[in-house]
C-alpha atoms as a PDB file:
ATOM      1  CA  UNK A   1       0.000   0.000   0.000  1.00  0.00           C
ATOM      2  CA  UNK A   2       0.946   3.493  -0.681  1.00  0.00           C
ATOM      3  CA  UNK A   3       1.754   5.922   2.133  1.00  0.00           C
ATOM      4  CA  UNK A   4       0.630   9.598   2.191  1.00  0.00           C
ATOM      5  CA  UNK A   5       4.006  11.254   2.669  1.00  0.00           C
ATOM      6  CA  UNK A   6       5.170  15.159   3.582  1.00  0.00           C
ATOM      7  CA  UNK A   7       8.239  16.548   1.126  1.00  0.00           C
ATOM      8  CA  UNK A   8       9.968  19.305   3.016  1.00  0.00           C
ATOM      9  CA  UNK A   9      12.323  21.649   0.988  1.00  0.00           C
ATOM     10  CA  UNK A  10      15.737  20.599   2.421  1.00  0.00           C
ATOM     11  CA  UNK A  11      14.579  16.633   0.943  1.00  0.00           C
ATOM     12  CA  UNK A  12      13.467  15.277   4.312  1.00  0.00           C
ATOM     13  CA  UNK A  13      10.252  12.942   3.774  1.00  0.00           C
ATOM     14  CA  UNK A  14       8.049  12.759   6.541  1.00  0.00           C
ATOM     15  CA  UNK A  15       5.518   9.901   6.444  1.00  0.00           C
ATOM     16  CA  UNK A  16       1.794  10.647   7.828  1.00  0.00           C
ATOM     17  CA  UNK A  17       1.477   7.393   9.603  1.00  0.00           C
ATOM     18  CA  UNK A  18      -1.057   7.066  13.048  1.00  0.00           C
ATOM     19  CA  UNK A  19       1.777   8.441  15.107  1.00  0.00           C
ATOM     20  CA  UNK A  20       2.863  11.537  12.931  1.00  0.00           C
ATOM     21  CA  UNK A  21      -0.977  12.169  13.029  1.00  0.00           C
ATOM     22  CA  UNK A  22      -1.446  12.460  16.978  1.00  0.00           C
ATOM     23  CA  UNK A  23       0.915  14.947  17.216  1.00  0.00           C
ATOM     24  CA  UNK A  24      -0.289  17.186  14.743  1.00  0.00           C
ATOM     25  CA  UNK A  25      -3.705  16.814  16.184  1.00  0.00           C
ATOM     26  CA  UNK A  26      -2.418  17.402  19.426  1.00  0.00           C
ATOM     27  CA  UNK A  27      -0.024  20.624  18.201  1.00  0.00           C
ATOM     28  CA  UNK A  28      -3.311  21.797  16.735  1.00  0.00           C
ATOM     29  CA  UNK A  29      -5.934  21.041  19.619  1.00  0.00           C
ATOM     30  CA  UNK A  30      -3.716  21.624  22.757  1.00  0.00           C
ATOM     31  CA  UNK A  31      -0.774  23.906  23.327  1.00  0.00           C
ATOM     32  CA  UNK A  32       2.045  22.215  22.014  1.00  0.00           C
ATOM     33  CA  UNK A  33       4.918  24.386  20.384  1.00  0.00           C
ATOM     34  CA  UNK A  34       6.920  24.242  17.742  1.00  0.00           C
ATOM     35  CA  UNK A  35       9.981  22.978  19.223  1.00  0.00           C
ATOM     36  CA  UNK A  36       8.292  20.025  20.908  1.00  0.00           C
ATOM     37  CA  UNK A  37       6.545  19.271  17.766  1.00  0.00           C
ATOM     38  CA  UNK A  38       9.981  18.566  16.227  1.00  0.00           C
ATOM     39  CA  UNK A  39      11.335  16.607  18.938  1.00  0.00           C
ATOM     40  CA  UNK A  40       8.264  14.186  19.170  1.00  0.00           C
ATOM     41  CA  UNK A  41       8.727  14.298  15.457  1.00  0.00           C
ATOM     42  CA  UNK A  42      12.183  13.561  15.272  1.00  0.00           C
ATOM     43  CA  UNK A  43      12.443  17.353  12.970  1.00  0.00           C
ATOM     44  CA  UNK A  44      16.036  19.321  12.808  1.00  0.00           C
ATOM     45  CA  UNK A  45      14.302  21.867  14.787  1.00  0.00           C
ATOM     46  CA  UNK A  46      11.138  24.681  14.929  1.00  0.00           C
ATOM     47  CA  UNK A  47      11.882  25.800  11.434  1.00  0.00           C
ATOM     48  CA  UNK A  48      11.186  21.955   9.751  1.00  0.00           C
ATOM     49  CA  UNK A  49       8.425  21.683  12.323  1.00  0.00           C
ATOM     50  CA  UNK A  50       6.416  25.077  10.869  1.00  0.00           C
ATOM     51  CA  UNK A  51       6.848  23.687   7.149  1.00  0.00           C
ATOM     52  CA  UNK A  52       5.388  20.989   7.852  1.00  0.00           C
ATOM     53  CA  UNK A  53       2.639  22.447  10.070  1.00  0.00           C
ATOM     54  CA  UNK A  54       1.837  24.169   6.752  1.00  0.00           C
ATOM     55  CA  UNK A  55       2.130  21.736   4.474  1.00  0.00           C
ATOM     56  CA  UNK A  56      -0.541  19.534   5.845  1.00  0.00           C
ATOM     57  CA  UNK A  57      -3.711  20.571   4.704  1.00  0.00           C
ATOM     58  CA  UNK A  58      -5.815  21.894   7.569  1.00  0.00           C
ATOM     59  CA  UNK A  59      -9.020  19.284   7.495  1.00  0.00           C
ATOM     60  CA  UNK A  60      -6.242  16.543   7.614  1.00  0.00           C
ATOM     61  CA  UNK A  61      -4.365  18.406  11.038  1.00  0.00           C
ATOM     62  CA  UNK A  62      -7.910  18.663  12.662  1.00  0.00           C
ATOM     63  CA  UNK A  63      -9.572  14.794  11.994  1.00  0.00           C
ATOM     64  CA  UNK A  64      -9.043  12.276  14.479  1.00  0.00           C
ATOM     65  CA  UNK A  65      -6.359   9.933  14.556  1.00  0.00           C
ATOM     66  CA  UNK A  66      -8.494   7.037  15.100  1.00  0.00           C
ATOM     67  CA  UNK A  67     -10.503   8.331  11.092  1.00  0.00           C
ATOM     68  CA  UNK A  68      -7.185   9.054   9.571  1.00  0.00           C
ATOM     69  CA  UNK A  69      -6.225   5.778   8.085  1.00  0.00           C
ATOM     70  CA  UNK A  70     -10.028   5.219   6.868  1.00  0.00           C
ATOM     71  CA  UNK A  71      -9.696   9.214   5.257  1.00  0.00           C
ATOM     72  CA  UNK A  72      -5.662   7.824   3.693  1.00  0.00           C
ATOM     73  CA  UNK A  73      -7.264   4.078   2.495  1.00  0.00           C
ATOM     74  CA  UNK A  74      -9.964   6.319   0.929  1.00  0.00           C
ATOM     75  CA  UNK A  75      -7.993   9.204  -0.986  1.00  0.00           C
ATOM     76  CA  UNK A  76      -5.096   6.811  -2.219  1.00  0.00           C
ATOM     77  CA  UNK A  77      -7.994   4.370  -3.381  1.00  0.00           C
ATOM     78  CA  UNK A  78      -9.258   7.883  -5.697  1.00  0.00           C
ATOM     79  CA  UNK A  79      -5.599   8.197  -5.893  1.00  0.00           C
ATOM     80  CA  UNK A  80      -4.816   5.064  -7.763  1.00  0.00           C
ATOM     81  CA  UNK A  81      -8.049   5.162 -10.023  1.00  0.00           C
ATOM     82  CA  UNK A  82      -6.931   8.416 -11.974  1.00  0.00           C
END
């Protein structure tokens, strides 16, 4: 199966599994900065942390983890019939 994946500008791939997905909610949700983003997230620092923070589309920060691989399974199926 295909995995929905992040391309940052410096090359660095970051792969929108269950795990990446709780954070984000929970950067999003809760107070959670930058910097701790990155660590939990294994980023160089705030800087990688805020592209990708921008990068991921805003209905996709804000759904639960728990409906995020149903929502993946669904777009790459739309995905792979173009």
């Amino acid at each position: 199966m295909s995995e929905l994946v992040i391309k940052l500008t410096n090359g660095k791939e970051v792969k929108m599994d269950r795990n990446t997905m709780e954070v984000i909610n929970r950067y999003v949700r809760f107070e959670l900065s930058l910097e701790a983003l990155a660590r939990e997230l294994n980023l160089e620092g705030w800087e990688e942390a805020y592209e990708l923070v921008k990068k991921v589309p805003a209905w996709i920060a804000w759904i639960p983890p728990s409906f995020f691989s149903y929502e993946k399974d669904r777009l790459l199926s739309k995905l792979k019939s173009r």
